[in-house]
PDB file of N, CA and C in Angstrom:
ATOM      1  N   UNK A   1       0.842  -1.183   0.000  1.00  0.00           N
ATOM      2  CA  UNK A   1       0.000   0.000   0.000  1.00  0.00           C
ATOM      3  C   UNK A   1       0.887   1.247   0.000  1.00  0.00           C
ATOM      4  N   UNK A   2       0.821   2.146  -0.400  1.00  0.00           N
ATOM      5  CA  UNK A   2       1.442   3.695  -0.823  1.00  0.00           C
ATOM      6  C   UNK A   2       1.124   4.454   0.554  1.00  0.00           C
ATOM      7  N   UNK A   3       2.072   4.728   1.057  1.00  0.00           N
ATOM      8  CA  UNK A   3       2.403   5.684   2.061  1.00  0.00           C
ATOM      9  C   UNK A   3       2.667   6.996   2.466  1.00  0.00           C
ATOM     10  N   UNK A   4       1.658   7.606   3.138  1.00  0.00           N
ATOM     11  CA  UNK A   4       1.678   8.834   2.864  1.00  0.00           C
ATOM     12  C   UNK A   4       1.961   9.588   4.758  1.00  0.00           C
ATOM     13  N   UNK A   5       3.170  10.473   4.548  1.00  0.00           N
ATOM     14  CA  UNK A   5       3.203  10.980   6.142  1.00  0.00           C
ATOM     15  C   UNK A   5       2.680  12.437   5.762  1.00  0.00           C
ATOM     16  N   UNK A   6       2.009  12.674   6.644  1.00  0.00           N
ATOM     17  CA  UNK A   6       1.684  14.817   6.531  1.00  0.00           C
ATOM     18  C   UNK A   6       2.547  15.058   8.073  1.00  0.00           C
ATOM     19  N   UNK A   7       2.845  16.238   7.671  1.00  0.00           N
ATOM     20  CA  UNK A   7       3.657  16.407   9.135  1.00  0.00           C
ATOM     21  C   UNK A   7       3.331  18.041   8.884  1.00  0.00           C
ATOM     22  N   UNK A   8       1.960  18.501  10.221  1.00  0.00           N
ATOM     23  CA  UNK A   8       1.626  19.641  10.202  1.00  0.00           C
ATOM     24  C   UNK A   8       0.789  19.709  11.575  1.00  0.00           C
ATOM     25  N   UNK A   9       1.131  21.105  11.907  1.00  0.00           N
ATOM     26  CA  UNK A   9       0.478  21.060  13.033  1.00  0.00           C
ATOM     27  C   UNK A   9      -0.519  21.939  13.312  1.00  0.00           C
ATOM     28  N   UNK A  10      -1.373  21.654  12.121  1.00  0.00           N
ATOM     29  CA  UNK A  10      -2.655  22.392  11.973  1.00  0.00           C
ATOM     30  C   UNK A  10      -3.908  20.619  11.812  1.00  0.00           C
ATOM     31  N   UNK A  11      -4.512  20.644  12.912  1.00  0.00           N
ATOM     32  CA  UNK A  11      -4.713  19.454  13.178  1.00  0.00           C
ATOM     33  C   UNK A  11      -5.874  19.411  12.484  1.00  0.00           C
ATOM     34  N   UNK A  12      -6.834  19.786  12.118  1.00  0.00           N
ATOM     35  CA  UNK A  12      -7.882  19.963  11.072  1.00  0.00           C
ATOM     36  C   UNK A  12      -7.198  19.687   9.697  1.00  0.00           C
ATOM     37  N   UNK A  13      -6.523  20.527   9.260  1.00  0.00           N
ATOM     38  CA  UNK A  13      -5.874  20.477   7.579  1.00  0.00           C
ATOM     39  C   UNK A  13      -5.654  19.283   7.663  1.00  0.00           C
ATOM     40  N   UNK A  14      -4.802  18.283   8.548  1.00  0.00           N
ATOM     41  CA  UNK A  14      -4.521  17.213   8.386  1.00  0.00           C
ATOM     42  C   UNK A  14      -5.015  16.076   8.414  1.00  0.00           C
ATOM     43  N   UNK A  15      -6.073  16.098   9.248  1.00  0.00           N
ATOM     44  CA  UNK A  15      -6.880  15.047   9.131  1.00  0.00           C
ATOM     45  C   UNK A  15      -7.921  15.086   7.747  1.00  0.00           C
ATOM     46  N   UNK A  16      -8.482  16.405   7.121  1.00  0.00           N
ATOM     47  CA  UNK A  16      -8.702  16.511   5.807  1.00  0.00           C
ATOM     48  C   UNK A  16      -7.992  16.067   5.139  1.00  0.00           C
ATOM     49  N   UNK A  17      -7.046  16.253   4.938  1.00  0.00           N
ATOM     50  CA  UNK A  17      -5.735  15.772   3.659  1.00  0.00           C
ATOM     51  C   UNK A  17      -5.812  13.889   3.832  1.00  0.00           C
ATOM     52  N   UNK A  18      -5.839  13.105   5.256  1.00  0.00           N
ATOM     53  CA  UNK A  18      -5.942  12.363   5.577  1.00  0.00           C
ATOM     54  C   UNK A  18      -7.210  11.771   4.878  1.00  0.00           C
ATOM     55  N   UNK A  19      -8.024  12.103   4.947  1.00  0.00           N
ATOM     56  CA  UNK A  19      -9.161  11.512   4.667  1.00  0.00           C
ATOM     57  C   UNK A  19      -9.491  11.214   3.435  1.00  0.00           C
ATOM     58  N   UNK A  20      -9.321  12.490   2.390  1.00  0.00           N
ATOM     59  CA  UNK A  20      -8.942  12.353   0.996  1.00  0.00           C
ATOM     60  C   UNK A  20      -8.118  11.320   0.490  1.00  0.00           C
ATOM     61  N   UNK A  21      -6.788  11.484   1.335  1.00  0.00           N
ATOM     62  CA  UNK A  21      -5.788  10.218   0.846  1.00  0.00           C
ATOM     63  C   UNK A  21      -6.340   8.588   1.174  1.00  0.00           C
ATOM     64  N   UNK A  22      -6.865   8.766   2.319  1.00  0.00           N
ATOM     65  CA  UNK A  22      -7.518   7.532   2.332  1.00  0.00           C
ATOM     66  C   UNK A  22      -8.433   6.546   1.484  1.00  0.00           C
ATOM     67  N   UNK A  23      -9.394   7.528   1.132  1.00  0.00           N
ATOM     68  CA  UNK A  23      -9.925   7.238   0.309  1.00  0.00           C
ATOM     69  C   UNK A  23      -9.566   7.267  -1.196  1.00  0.00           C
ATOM     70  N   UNK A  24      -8.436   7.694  -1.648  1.00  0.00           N
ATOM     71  CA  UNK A  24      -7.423   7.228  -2.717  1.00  0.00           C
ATOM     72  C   UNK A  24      -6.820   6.412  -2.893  1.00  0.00           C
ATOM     73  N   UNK A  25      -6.621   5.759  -1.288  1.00  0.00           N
ATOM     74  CA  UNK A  25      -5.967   4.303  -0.882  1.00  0.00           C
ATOM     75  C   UNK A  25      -4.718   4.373  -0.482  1.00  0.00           C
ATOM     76  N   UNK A  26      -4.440   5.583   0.114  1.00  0.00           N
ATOM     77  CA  UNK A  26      -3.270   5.971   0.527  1.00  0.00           C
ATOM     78  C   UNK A  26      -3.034   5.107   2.218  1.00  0.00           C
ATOM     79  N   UNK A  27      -1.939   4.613   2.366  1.00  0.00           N
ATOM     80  CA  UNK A  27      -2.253   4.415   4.126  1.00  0.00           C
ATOM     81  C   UNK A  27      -1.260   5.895   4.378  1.00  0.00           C
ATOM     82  N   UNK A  28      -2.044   6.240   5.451  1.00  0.00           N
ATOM     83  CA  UNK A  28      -1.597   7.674   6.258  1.00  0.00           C
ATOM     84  C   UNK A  28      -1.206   7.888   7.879  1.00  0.00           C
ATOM     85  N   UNK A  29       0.067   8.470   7.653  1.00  0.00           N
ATOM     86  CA  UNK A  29       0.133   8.794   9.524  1.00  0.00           C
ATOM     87  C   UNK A  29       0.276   9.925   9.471  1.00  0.00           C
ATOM     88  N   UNK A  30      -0.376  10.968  10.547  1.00  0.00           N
ATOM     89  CA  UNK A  30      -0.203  12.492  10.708  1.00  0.00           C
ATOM     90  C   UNK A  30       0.852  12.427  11.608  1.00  0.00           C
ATOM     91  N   UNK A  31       1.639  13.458  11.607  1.00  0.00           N
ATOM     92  CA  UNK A  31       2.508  13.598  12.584  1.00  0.00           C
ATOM     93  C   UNK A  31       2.678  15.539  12.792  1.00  0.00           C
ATOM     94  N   UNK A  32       2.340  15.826  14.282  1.00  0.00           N
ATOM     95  CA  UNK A  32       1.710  16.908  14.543  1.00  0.00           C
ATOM     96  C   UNK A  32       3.515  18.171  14.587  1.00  0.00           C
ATOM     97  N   UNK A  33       4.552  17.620  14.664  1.00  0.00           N
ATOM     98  CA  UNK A  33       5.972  18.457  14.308  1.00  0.00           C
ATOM     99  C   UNK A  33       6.840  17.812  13.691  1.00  0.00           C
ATOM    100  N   UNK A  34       7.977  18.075  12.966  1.00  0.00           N
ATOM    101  CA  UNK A  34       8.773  17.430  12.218  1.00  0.00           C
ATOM    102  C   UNK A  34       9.639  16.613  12.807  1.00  0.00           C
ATOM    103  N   UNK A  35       9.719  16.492  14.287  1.00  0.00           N
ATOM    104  CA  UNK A  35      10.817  15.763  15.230  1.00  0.00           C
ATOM    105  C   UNK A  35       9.525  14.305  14.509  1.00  0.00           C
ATOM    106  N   UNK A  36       8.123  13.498  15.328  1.00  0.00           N
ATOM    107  CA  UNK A  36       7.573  12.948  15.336  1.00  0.00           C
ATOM    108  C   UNK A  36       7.954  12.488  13.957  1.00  0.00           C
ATOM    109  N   UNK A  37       7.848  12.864  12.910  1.00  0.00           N
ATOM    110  CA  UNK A  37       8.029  13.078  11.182  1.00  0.00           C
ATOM    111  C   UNK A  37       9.216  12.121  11.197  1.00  0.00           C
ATOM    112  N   UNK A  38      10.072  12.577  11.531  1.00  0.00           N
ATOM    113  CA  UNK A  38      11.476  11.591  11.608  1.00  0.00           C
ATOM    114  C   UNK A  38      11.555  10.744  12.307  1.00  0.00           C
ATOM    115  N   UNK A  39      11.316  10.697  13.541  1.00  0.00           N
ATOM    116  CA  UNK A  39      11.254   9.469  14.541  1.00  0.00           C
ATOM    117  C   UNK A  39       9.984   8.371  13.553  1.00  0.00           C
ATOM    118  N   UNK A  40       8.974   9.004  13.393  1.00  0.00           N
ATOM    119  CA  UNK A  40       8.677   7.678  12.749  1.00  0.00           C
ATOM    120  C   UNK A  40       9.150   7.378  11.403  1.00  0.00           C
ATOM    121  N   UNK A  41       9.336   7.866  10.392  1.00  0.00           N
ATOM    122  CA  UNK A  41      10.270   7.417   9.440  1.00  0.00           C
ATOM    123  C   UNK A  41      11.032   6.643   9.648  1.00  0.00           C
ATOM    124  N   UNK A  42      12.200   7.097  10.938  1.00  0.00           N
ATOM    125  CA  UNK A  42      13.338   6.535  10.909  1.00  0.00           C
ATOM    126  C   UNK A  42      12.906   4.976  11.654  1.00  0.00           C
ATOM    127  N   UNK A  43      11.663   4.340  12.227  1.00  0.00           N
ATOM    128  CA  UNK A  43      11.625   3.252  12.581  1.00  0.00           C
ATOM    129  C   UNK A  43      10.629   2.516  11.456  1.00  0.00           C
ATOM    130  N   UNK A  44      10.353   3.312  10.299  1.00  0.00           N
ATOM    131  CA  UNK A  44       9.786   2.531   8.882  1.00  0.00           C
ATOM    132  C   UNK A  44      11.214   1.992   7.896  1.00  0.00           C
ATOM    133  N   UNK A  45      10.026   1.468   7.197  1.00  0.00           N
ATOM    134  CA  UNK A  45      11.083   1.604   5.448  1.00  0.00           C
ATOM    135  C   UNK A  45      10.069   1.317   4.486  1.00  0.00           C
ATOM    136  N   UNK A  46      10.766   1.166   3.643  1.00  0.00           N
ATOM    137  CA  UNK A  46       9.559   1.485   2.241  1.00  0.00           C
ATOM    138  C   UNK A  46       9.519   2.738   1.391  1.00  0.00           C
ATOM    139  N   UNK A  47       9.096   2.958   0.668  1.00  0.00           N
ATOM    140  CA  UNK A  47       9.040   4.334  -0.278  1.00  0.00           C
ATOM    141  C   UNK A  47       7.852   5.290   0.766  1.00  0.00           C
ATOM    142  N   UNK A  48       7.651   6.221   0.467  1.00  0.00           N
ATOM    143  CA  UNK A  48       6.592   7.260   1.434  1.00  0.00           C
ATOM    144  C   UNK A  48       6.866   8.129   0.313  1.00  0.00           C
ATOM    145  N   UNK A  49       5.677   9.039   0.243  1.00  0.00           N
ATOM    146  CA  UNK A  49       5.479  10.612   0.298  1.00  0.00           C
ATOM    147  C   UNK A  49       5.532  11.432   1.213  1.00  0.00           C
ATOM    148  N   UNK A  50       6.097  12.287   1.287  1.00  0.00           N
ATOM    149  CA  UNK A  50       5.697  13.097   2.563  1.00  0.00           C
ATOM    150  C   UNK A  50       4.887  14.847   2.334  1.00  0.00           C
ATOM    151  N   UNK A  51       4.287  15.177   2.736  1.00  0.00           N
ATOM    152  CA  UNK A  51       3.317  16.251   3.377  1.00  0.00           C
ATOM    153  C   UNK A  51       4.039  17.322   4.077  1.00  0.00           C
ATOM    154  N   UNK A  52       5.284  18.472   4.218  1.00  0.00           N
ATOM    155  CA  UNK A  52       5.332  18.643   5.256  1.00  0.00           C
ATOM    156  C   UNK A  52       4.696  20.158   5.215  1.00  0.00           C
ATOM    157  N   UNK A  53       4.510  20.796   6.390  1.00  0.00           N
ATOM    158  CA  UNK A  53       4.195  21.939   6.679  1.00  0.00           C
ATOM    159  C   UNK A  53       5.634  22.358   6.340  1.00  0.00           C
ATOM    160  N   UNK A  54       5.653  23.978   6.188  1.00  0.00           N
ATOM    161  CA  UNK A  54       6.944  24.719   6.426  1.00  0.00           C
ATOM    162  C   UNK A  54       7.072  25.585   7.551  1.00  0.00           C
ATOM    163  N   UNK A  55       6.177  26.024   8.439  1.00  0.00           N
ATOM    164  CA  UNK A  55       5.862  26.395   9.438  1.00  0.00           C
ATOM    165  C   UNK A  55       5.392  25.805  10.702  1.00  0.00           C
ATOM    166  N   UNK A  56       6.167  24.764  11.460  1.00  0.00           N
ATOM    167  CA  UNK A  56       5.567  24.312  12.453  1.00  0.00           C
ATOM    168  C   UNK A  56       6.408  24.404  13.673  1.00  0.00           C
ATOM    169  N   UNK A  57       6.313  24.298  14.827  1.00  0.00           N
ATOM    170  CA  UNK A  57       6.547  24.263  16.129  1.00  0.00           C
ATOM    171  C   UNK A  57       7.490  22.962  16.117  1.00  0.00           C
ATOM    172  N   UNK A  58       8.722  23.571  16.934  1.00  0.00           N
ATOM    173  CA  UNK A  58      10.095  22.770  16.877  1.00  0.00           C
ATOM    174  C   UNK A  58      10.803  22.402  16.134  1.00  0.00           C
ATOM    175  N   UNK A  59      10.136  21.997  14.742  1.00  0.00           N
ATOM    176  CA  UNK A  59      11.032  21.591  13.690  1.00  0.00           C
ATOM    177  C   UNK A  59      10.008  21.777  12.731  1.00  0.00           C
ATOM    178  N   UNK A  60      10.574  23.032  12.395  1.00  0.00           N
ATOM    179  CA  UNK A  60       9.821  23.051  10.729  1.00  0.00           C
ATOM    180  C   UNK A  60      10.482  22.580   9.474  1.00  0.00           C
ATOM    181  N   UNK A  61       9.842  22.582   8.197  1.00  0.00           N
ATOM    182  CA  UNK A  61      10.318  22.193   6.914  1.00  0.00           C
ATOM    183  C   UNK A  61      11.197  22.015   6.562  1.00  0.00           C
ATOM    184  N   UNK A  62      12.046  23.036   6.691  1.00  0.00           N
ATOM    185  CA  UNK A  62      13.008  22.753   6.295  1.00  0.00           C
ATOM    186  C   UNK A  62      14.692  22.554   7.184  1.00  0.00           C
ATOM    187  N   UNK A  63      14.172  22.453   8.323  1.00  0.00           N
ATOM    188  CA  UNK A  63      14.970  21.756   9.271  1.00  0.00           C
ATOM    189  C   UNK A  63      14.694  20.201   9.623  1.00  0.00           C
ATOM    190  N   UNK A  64      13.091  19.738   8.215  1.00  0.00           N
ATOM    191  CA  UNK A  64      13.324  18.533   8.515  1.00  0.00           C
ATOM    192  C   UNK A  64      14.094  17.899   7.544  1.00  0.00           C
ATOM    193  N   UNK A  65      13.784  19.019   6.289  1.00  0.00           N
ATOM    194  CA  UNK A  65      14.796  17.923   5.183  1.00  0.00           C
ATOM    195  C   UNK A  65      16.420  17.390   5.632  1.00  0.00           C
ATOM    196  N   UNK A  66      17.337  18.699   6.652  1.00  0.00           N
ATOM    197  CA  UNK A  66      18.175  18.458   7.490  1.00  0.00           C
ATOM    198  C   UNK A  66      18.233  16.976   8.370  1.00  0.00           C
ATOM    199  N   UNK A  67      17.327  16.717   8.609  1.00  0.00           N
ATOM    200  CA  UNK A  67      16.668  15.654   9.306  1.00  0.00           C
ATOM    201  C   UNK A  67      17.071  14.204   8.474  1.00  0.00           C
ATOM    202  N   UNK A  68      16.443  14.907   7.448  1.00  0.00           N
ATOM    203  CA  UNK A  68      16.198  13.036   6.445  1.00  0.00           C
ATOM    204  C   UNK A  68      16.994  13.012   5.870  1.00  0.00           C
ATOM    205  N   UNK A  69      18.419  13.951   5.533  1.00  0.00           N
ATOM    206  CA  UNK A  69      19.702  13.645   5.118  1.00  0.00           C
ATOM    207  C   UNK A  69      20.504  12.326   5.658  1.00  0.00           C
ATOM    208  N   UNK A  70      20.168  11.907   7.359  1.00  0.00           N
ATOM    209  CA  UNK A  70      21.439  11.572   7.803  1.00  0.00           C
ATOM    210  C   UNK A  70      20.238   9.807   7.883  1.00  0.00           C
ATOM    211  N   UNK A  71      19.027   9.825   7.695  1.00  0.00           N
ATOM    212  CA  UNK A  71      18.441   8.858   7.367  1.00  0.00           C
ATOM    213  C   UNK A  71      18.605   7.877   6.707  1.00  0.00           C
ATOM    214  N   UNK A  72      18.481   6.675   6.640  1.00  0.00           N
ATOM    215  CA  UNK A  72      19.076   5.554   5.785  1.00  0.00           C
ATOM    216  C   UNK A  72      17.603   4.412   5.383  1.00  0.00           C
ATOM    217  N   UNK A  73      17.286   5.030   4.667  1.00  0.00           N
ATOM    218  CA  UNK A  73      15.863   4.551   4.041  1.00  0.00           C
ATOM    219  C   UNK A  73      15.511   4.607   2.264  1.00  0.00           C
ATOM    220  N   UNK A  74      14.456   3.570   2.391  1.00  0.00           N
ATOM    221  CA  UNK A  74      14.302   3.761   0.575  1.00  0.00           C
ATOM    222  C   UNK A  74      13.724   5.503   0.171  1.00  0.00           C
ATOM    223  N   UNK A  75      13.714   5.196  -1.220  1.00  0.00           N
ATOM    224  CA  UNK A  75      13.469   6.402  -1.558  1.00  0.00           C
ATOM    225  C   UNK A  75      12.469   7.336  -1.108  1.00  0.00           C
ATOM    226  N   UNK A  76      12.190   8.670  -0.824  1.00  0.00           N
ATOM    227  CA  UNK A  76      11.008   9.170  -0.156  1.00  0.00           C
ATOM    228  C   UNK A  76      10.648  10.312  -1.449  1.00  0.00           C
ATOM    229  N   UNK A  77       9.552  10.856  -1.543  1.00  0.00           N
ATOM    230  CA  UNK A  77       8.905  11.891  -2.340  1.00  0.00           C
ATOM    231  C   UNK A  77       8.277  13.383  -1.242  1.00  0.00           C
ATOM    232  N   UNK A  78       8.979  14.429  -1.033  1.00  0.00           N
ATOM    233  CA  UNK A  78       8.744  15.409  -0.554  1.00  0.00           C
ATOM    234  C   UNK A  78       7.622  16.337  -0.670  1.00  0.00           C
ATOM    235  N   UNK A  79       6.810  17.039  -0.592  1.00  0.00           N
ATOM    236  CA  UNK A  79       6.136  18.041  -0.897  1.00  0.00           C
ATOM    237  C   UNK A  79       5.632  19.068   0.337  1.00  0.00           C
ATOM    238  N   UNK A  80       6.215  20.508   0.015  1.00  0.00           N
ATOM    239  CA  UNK A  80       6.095  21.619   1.070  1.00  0.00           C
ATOM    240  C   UNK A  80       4.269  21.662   1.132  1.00  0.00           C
ATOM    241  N   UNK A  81       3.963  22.730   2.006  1.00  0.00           N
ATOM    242  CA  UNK A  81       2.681  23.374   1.902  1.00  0.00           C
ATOM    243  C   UNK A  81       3.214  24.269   3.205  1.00  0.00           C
ATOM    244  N   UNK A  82       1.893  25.315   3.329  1.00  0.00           N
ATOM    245  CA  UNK A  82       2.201  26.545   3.917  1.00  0.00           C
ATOM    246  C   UNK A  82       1.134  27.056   3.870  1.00  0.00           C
ATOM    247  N   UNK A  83       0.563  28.213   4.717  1.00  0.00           N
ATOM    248  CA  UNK A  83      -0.929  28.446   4.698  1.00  0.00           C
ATOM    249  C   UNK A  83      -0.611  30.116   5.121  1.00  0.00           C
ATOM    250  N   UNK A  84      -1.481  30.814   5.121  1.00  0.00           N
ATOM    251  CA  UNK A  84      -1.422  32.745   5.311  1.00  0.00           C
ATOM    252  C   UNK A  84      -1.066  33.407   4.464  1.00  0.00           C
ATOM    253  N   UNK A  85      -1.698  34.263   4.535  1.00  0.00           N
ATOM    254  CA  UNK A  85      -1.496  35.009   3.374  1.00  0.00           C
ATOM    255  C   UNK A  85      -0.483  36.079   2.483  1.00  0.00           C
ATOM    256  N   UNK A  86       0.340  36.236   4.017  1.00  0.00           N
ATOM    257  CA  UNK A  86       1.473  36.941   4.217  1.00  0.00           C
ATOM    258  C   UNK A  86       2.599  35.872   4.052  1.00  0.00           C
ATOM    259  N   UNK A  87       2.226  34.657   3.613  1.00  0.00           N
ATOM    260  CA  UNK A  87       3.563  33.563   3.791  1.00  0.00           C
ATOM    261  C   UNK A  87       4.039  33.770   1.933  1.00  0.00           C
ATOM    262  N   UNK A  88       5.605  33.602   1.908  1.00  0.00           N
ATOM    263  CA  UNK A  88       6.172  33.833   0.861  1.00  0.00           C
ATOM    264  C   UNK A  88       6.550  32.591   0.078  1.00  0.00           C
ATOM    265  N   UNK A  89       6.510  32.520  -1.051  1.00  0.00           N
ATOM    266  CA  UNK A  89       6.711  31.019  -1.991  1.00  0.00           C
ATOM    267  C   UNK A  89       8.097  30.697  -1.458  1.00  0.00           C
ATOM    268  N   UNK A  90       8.387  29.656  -1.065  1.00  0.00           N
ATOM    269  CA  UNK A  90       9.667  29.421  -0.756  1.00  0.00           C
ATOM    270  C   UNK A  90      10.142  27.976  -0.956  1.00  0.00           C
ATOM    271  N   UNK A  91       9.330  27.157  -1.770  1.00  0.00           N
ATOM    272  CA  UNK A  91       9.829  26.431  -2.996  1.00  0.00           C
ATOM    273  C   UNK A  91       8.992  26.244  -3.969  1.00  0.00           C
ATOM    274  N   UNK A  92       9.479  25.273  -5.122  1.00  0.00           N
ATOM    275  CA  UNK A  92       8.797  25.880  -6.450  1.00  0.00           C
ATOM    276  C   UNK A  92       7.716  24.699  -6.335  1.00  0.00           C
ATOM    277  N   UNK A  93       7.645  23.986  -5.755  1.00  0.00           N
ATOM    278  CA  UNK A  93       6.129  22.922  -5.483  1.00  0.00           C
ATOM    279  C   UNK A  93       5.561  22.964  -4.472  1.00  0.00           C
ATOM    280  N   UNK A  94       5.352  23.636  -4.077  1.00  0.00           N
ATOM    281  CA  UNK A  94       4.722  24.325  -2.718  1.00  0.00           C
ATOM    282  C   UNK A  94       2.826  24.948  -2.751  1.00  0.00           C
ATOM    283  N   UNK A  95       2.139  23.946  -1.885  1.00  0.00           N
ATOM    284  CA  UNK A  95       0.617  24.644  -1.835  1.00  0.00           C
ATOM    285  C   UNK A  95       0.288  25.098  -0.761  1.00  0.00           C
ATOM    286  N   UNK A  96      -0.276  26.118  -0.880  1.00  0.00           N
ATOM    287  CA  UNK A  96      -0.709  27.003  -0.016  1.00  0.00           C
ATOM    288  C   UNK A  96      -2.161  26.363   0.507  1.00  0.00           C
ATOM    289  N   UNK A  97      -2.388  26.263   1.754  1.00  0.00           N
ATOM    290  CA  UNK A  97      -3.500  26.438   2.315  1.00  0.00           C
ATOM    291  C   UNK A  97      -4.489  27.310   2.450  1.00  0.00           C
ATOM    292  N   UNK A  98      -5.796  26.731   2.414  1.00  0.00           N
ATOM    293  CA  UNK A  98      -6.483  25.765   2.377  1.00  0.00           C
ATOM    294  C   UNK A  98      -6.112  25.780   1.076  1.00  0.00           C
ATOM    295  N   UNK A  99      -6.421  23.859   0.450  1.00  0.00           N
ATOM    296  CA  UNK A  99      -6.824  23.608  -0.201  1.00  0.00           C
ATOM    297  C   UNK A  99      -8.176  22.945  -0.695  1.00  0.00           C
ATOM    298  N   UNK A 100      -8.567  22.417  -1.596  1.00  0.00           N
ATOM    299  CA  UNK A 100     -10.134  22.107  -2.105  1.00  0.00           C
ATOM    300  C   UNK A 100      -9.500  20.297  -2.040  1.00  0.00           C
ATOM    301  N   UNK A 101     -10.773  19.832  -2.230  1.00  0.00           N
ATOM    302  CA  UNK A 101     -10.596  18.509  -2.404  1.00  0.00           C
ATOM    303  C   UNK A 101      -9.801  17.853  -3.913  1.00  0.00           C
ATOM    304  N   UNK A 102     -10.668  18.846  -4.762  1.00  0.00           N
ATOM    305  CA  UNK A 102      -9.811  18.275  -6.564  1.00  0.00           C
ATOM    306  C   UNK A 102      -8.201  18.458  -6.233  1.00  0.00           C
ATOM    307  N   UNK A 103      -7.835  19.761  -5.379  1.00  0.00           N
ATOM    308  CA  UNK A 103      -6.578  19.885  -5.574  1.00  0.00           C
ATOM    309  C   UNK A 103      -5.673  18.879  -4.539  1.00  0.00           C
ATOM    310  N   UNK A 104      -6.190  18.109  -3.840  1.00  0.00           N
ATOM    311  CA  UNK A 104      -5.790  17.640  -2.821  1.00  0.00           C
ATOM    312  C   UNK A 104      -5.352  16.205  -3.221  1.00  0.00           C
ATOM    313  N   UNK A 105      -6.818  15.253  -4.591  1.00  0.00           N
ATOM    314  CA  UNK A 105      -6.317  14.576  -5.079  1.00  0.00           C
ATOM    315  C   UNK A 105      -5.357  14.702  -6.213  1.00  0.00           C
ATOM    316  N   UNK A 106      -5.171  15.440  -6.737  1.00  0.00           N
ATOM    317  CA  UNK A 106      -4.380  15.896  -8.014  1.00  0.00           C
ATOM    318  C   UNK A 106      -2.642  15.820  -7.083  1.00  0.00           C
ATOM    319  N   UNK A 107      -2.178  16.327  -6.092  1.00  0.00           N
ATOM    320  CA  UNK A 107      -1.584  16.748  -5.350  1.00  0.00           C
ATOM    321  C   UNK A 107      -0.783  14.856  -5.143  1.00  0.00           C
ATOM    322  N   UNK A 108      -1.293  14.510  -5.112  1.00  0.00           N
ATOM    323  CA  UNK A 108      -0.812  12.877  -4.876  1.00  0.00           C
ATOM    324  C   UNK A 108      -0.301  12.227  -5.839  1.00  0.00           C
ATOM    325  N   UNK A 109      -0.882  12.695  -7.003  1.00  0.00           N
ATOM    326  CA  UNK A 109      -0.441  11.786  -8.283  1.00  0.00           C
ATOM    327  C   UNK A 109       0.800  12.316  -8.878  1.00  0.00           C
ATOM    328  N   UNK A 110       2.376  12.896  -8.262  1.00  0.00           N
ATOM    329  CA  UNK A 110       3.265  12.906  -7.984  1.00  0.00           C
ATOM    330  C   UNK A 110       3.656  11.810  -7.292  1.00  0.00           C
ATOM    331  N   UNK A 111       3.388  11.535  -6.463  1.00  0.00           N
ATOM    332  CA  UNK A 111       4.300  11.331  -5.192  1.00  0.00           C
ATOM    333  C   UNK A 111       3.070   9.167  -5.388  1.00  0.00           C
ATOM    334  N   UNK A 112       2.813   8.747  -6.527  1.00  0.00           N
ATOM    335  CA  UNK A 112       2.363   7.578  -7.099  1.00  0.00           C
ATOM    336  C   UNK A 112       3.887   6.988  -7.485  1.00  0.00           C
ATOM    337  N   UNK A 113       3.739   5.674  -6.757  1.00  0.00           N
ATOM    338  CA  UNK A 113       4.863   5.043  -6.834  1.00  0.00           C
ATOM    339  C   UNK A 113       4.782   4.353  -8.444  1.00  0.00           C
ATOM    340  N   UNK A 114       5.559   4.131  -9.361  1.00  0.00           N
ATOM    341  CA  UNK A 114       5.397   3.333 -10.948  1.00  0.00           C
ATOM    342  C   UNK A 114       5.737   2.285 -10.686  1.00  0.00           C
ATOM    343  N   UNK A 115       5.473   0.894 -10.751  1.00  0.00           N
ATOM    344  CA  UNK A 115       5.459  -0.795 -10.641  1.00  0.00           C
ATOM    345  C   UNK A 115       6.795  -0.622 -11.838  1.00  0.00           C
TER     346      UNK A 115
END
């Protein structure tokens, strides 16, 4: 089954995003800061997508990619998101919050593993 982590600590957005993926057939774990994000990674394996916020409490975005450098796991598929309106693009695949449901499944079919 295709694996999907969100790591955000906007606990609504995530369980939405969750639910969508589920029903795409995604299996899903939320993980509410990017420390949790890595600790469970680092006791998986397998391919994953990941979800992360770029703004969260203790370890944000991009102190997690720092994170999954020193990791020793199969391949993973990244994707930022970020929410306010005052927040600045700060990578080039990056969605802004909220999103709609079409965009939420569309949003996955990246991060679809190819047999």
């Amino acid at each position: 089954m295709r694996q999907l982590y969100i790591a955000d600590s906007n606990a609504d957005f995530a369980n939405f995003i969750a639910t969508v993926a589920r029903r795409d057939g995604w299996q899903v774990e939320i993980c509410a800061t990017g420390r949790v994000l890595l600790d469970k990674l680092a006791a998986s394996d397998g391919p994953a997508c990941l979800l992360v916020d770029v703004n969260m409490p203790e370890m944000d975005g991009p102190q997690v990619i720092e994170g999954l450098a020193v990791l020793e796991r199969p391949p993973l598929r990244l994707r930022f998101i970020t929410t306010g309106s005052n927040t600045s693009i700060r990578a080039a695949k990056l969605l802004a919050k909220p999103i709609g449901w079409r965009l939420t499944t569309t949003f996955t079919n990246p991060c679809r593993w190819r047999r």
